[in-house]
C-alpha atoms as a PDB file:
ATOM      1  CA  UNK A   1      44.897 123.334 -34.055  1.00  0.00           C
ATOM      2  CA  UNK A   2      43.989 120.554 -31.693  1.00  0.00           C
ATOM      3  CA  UNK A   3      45.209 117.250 -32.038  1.00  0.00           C
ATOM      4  CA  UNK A   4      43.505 113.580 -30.716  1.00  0.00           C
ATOM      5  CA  UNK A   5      47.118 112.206 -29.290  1.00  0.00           C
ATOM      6  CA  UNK A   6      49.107 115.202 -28.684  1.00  0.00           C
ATOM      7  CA  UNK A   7      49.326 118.539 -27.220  1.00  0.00           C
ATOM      8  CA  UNK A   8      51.159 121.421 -28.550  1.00  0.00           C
ATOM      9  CA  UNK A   9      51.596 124.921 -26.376  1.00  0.00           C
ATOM     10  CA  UNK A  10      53.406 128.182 -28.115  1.00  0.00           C
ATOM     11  CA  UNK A  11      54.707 130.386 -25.927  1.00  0.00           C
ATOM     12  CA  UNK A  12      58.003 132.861 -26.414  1.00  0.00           C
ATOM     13  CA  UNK A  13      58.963 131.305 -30.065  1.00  0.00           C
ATOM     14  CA  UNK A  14      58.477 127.537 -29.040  1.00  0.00           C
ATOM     15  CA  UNK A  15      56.308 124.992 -29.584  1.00  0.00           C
ATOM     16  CA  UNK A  16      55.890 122.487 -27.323  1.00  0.00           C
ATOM     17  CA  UNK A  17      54.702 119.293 -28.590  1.00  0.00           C
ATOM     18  CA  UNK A  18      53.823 116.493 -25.688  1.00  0.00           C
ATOM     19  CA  UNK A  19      52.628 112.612 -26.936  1.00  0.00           C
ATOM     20  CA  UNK A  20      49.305 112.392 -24.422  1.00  0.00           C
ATOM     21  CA  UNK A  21      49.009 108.960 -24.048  1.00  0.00           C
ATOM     22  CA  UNK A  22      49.865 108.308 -20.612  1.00  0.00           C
ATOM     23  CA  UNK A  23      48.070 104.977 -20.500  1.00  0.00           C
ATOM     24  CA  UNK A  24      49.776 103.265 -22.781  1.00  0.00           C
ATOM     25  CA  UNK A  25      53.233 104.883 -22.009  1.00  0.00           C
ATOM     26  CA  UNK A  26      52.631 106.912 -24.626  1.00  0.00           C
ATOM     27  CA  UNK A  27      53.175 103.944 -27.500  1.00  0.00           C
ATOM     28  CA  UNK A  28      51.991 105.272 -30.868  1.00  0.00           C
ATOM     29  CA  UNK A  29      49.046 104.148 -32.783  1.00  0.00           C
ATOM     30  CA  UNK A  30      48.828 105.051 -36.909  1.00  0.00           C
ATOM     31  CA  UNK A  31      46.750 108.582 -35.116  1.00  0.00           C
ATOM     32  CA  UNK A  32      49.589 109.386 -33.077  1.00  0.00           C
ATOM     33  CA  UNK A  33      52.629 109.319 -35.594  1.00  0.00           C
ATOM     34  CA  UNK A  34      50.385 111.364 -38.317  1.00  0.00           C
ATOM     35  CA  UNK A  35      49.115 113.887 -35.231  1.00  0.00           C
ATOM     36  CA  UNK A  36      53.369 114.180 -34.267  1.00  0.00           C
ATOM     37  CA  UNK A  37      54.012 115.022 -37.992  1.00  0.00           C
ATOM     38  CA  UNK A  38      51.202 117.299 -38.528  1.00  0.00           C
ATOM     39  CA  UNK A  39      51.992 119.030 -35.506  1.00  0.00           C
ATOM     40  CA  UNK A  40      55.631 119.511 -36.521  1.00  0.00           C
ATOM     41  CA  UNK A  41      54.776 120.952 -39.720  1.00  0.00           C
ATOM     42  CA  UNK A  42      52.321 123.290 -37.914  1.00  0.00           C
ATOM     43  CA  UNK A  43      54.913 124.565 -36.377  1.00  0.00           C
ATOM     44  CA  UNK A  44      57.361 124.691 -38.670  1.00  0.00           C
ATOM     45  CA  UNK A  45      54.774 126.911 -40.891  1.00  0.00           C
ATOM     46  CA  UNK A  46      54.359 129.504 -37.652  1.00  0.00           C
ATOM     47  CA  UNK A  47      56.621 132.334 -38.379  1.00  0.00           C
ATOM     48  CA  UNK A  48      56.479 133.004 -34.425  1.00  0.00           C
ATOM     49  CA  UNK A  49      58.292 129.498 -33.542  1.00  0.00           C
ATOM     50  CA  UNK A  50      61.631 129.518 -34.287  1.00  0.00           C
ATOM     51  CA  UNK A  51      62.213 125.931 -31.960  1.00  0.00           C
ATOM     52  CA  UNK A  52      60.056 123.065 -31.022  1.00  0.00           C
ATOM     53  CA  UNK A  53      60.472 120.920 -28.197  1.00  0.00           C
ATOM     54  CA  UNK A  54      59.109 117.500 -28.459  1.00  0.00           C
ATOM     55  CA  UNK A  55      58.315 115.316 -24.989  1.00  0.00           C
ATOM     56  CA  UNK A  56      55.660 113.010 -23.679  1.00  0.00           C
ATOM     57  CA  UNK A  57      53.003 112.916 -20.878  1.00  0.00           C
ATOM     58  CA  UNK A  58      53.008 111.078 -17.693  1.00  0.00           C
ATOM     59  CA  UNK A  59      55.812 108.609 -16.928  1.00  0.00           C
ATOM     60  CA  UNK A  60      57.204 107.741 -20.474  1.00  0.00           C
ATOM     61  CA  UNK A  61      58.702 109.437 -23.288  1.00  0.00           C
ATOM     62  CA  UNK A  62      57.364 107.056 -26.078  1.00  0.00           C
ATOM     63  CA  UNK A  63      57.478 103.000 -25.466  1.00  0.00           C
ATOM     64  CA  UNK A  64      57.237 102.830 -29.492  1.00  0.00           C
ATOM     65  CA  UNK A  65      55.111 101.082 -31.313  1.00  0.00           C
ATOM     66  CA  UNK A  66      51.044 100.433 -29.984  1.00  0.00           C
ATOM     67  CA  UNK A  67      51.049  96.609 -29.953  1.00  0.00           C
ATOM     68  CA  UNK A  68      47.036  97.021 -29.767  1.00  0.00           C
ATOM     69  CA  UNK A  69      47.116  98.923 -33.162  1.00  0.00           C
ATOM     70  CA  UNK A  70      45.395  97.132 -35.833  1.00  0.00           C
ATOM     71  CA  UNK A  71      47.857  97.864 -38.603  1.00  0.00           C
ATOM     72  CA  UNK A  72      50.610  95.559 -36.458  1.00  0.00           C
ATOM     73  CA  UNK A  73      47.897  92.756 -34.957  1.00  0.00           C
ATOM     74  CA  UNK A  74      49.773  89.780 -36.410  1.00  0.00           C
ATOM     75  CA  UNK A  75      46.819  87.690 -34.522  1.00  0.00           C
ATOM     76  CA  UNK A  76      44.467  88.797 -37.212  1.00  0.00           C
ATOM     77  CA  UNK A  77      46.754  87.521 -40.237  1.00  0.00           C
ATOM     78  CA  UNK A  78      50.291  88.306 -41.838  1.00  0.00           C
ATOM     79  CA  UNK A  79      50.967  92.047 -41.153  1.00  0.00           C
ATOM     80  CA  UNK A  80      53.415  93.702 -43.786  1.00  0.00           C
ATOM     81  CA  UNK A  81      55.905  95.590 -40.893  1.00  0.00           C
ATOM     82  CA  UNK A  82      57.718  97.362 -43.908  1.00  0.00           C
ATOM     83  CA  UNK A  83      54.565  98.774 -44.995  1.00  0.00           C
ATOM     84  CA  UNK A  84      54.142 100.229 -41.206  1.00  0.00           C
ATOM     85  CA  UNK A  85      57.848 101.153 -41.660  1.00  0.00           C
ATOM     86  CA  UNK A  86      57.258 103.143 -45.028  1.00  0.00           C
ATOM     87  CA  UNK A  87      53.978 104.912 -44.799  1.00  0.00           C
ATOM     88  CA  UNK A  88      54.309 105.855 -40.876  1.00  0.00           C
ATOM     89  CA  UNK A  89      57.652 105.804 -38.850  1.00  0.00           C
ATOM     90  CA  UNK A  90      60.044 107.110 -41.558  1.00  0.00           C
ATOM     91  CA  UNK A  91      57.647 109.823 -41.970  1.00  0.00           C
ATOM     92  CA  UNK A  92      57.791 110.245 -38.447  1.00  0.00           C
ATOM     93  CA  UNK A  93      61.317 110.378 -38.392  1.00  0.00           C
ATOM     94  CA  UNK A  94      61.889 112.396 -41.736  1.00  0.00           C
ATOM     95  CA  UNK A  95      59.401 114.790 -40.176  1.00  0.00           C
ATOM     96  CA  UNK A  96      61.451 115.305 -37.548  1.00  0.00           C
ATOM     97  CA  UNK A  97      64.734 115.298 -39.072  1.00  0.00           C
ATOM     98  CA  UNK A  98      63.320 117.243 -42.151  1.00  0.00           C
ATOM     99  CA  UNK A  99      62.583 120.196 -39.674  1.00  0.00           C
ATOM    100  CA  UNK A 100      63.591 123.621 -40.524  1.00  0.00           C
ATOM    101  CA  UNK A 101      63.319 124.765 -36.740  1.00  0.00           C
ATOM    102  CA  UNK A 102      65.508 122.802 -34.474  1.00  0.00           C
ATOM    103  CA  UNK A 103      63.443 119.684 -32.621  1.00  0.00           C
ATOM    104  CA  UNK A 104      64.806 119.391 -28.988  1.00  0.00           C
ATOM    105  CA  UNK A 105      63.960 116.180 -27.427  1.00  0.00           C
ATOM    106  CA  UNK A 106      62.722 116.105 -23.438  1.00  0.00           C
ATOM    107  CA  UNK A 107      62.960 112.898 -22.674  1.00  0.00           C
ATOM    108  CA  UNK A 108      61.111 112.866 -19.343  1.00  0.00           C
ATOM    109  CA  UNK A 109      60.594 108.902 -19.028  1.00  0.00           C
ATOM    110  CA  UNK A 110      61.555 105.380 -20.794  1.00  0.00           C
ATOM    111  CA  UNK A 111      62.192 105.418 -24.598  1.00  0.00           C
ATOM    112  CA  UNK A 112      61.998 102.092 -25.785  1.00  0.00           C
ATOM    113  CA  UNK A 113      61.787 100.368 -29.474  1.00  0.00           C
ATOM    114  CA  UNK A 114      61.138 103.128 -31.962  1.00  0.00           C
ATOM    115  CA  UNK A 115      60.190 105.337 -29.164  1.00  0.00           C
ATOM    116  CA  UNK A 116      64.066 104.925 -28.908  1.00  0.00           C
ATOM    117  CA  UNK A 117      64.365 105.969 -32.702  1.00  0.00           C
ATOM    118  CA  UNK A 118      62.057 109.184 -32.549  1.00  0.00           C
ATOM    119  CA  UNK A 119      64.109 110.272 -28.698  1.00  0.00           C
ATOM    120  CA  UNK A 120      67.487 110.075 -30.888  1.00  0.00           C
ATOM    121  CA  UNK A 121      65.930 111.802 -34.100  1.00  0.00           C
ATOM    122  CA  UNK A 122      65.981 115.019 -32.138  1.00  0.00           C
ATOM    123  CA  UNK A 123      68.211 117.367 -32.805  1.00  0.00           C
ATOM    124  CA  UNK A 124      69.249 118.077 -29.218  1.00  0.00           C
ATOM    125  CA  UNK A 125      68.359 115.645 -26.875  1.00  0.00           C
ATOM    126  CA  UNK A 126      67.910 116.046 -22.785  1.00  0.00           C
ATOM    127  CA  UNK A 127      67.014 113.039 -20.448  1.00  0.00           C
ATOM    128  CA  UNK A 128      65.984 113.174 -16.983  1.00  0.00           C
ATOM    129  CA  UNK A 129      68.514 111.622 -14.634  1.00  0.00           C
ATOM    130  CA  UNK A 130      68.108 107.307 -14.635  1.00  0.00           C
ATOM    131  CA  UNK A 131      65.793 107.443 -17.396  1.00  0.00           C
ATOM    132  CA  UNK A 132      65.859 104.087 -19.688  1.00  0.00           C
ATOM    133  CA  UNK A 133      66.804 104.011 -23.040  1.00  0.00           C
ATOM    134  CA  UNK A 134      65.201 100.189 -24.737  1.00  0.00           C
ATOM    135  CA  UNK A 135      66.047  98.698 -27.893  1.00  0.00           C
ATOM    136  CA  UNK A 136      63.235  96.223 -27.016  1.00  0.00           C
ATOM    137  CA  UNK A 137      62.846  94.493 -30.702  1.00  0.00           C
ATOM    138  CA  UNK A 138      63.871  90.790 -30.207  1.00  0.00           C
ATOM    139  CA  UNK A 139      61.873  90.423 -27.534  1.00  0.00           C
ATOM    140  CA  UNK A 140      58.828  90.167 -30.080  1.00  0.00           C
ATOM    141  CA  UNK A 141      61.221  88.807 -32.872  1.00  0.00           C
ATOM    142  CA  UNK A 142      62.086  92.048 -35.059  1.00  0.00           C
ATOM    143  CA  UNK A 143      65.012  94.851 -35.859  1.00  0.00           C
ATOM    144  CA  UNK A 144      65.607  98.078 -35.098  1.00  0.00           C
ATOM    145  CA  UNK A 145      64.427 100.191 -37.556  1.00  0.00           C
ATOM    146  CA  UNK A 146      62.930 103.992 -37.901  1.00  0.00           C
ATOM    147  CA  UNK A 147      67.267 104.446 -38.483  1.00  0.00           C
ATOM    148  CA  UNK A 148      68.261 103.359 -34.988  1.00  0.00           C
ATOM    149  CA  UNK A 149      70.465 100.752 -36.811  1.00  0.00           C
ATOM    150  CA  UNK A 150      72.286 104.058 -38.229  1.00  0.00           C
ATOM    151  CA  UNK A 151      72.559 106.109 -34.856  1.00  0.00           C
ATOM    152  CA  UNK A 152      73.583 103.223 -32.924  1.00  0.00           C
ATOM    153  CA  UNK A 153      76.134 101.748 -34.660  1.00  0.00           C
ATOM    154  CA  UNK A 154      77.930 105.211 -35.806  1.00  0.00           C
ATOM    155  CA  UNK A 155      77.636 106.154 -31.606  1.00  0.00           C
ATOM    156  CA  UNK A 156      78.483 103.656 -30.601  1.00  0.00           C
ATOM    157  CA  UNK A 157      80.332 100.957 -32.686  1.00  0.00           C
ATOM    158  CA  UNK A 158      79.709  97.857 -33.566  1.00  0.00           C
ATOM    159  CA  UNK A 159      79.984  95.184 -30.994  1.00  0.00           C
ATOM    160  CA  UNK A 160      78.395  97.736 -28.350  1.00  0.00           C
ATOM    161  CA  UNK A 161      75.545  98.178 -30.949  1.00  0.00           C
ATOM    162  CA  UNK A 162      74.897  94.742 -31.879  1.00  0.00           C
ATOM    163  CA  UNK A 163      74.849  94.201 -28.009  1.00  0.00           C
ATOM    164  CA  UNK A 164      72.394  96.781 -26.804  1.00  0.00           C
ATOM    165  CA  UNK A 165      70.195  95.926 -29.478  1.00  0.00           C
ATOM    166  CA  UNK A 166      70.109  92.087 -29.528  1.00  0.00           C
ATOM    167  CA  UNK A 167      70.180  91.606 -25.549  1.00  0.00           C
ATOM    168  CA  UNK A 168      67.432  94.237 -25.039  1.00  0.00           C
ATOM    169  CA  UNK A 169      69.217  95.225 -21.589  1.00  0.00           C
ATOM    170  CA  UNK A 170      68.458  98.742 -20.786  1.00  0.00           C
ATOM    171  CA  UNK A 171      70.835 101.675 -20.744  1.00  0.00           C
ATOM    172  CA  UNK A 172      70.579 104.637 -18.461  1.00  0.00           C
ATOM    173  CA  UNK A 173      70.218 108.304 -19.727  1.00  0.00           C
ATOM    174  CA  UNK A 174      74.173 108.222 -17.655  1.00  0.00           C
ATOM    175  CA  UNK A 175      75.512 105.978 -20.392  1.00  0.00           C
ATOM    176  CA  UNK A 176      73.525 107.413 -23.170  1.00  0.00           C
ATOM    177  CA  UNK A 177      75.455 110.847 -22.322  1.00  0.00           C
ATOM    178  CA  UNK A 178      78.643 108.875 -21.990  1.00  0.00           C
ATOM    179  CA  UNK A 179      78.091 107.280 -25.760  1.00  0.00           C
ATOM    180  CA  UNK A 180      77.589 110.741 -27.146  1.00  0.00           C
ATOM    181  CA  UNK A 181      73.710 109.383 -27.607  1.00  0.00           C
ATOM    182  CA  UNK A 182      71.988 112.498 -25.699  1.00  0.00           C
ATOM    183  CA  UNK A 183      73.120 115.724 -25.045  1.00  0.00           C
ATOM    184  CA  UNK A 184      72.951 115.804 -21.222  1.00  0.00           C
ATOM    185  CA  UNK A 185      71.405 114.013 -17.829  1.00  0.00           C
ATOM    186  CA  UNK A 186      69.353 116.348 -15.913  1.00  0.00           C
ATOM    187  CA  UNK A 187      66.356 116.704 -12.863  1.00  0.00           C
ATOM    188  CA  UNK A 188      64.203 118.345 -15.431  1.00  0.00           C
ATOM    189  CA  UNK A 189      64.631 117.463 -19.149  1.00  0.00           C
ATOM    190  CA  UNK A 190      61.567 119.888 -20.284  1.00  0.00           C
ATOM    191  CA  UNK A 191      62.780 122.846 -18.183  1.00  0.00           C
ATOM    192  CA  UNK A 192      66.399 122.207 -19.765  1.00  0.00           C
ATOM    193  CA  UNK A 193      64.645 122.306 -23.698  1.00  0.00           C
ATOM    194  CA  UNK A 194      63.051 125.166 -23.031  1.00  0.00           C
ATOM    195  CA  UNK A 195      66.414 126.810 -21.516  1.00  0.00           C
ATOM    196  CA  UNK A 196      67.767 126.299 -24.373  1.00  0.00           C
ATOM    197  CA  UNK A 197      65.354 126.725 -26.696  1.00  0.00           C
ATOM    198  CA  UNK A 198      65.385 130.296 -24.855  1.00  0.00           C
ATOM    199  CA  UNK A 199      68.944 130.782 -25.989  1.00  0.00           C
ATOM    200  CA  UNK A 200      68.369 129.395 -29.217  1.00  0.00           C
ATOM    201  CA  UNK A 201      65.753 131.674 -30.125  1.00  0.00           C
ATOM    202  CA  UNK A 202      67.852 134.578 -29.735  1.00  0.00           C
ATOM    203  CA  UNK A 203      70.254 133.495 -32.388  1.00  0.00           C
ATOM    204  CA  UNK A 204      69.398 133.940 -36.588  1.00  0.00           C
ATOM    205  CA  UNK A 205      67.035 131.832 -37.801  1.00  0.00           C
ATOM    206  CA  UNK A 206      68.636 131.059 -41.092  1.00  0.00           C
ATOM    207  CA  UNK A 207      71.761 130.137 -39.418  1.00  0.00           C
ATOM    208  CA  UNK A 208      70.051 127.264 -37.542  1.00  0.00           C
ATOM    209  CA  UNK A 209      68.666 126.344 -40.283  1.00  0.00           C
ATOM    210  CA  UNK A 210      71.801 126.059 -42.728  1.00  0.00           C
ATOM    211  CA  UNK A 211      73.987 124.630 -39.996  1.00  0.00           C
ATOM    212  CA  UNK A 212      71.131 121.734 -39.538  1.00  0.00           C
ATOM    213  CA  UNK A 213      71.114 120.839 -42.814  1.00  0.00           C
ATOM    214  CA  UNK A 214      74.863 121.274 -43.340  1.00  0.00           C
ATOM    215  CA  UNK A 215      75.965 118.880 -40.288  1.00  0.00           C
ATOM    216  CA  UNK A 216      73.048 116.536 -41.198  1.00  0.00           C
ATOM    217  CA  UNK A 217      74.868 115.821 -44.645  1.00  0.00           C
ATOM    218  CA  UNK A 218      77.665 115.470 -43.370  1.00  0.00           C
ATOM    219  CA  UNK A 219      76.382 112.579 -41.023  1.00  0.00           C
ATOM    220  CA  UNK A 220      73.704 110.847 -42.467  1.00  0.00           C
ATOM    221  CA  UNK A 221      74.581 109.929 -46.357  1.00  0.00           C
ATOM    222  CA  UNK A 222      74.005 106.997 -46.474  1.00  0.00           C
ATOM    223  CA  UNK A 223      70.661 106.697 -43.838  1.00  0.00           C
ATOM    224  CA  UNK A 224      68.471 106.552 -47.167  1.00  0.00           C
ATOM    225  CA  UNK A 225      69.683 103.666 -47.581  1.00  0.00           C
ATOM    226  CA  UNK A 226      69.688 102.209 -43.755  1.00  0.00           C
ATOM    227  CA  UNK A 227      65.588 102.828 -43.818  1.00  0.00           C
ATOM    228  CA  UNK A 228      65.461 101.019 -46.837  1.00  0.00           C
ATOM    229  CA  UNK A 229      67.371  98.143 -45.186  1.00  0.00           C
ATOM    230  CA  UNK A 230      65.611  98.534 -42.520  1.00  0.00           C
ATOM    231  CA  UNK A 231      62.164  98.377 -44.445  1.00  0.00           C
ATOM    232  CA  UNK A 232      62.851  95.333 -45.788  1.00  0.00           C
ATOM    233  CA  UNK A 233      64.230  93.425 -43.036  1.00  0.00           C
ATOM    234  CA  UNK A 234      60.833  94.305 -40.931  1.00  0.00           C
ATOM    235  CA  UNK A 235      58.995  93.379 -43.943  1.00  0.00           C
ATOM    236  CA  UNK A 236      60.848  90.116 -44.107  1.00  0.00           C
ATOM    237  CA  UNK A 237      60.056  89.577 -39.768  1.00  0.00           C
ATOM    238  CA  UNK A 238      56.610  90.924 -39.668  1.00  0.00           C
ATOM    239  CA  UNK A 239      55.874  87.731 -41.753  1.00  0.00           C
ATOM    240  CA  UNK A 240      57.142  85.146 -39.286  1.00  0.00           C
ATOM    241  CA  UNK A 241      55.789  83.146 -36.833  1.00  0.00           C
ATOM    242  CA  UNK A 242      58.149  84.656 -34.412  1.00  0.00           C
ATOM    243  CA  UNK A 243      56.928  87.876 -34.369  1.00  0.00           C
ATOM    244  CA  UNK A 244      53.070  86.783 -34.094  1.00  0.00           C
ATOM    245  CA  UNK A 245      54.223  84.621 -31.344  1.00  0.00           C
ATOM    246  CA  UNK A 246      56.665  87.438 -30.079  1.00  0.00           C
ATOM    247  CA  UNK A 247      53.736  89.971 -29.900  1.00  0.00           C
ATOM    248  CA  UNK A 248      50.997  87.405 -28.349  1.00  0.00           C
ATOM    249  CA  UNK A 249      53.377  86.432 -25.644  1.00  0.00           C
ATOM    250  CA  UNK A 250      53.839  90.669 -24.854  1.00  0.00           C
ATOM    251  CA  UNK A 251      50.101  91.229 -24.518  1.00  0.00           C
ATOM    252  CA  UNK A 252      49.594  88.038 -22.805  1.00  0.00           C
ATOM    253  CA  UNK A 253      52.466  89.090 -20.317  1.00  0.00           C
ATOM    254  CA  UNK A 254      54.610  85.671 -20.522  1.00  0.00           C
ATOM    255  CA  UNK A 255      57.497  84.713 -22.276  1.00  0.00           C
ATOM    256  CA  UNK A 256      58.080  84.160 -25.961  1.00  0.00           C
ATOM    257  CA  UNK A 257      58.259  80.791 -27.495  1.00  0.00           C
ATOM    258  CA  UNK A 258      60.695  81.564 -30.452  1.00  0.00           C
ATOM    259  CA  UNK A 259      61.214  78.472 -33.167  1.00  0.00           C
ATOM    260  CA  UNK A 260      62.739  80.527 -35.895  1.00  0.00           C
ATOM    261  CA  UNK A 261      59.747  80.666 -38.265  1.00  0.00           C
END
């Protein structure tokens, strides 16, 4: 199947998928988060693909959310961000997370906002070397959300959390690996997923499969209800006159004006 934003190869019992949208740093419009899930569940449906390694195109991994997309234009009226949340990034995210056959993440360029979110849903995660991770939101006047809040905070703690995230300062793929964020700094992230989705391959299926689910339980019981938080908060910010002003002042290249409105 071919896809409008995305490209997906099969060779040797992976798929790869790559986000083609080089121009825009591979930010996602509405087309590219449904083409990312369909194309996960395309493979998860191949009995020949027992991994999938998900990467982008170009220079970036994913810089988040398409700013040009109409469903988040807060020029053209009020824009409900918790809709966006609940009918196309959690979805996103569940997809991946959701996945019987492991999702490795390449991360072969910047991950920022909830490009960030989708690089740490992966299961495994590899990052080439002085790549930048971007929390990115209050610079247009929102939250993390798509269940960064969750990852960062358990990684992390909170005070290092609540810093990355509200000062927007990158981090380097160096002091992801050193917060137990990615799995491991290399030359070539895509070459390193496919290593080990080599290796991975070899081992039973079912095993994968039980031990995913197993250790995601154990991590993640209360993420439910982080989205949900986090669905409502971006409802709540999508509203203001911060984050019109936030997004205006991105796309006009100039700094934002915030008044707390």
């Amino acid at each position: 199947m071919s896809y409008e934003t995305v490209k997906i190869e099969k060779a040797e019992g992976t798929a790869i998928i790559t986000i083609n949208r080089p121009d825009v740093y591979n930010a996602l419009n509405i087309q590219g988060k449904m083409d990312i899930i369909a194309a996960i569940k395309e493979a998860n449906k191949d009995s020949s693909i027992r991994t999938i390694v998900l990467t982008g195109e170009g220079k970036a991994f994913c810089a988040g959310q398409d700013l040009n997309d109409r469903s988040v234009d807060a020029s053209k009226g009020p824009v409900d961000i918790g809709h966006t949340l609940e009918t196309e990034w959690n979805p996103l995210i569940e997809a991946i997370r959701s996945s019987d056959k492991l999702v490795i993440g390449a991360i072969n360029g910047v991950a920022a906002g909830a490009g960030l979110s989708v690089a740490l849903a992966c299961d495994l995660k590899y990052a080439g070397v002085g790549v930048k991770f971007i929390c990115g939101f209050t610079q247009i006047g929102l939250a993390p959300d798509a269940g960064l809040s969750y990852t960062l905070v358990r990684q992390m703690g909170y005070s290092k959390a609540l810093d990355f995230a509200m000062m927007g300062k990158p981090l380097l793929s160096e002091q992801m690996e050193a917060y137990n964020l990615i799995n491991k700094t290399c030359e070539s992230p895509l070459a390193e997923a496919i290593s080990t989705a080599t290796e991975l391959n070899k081992l039973a299926p079912l095993s994968l499969k039980m031990m995913k689910k197993t250790f995601q339980q154990a991590q993640e019981k209360e993420l439910k209800e982080i989205l949900e938080r986090e669905k409502h908060a971006q409802r709540f910010l999508g509203f203001s006159a911060d984050y019109k002003e936030g997004v205006s002042a991105f796309l006009e290249k100039r700094k934002p004006q915030f008044k707390g409105l």
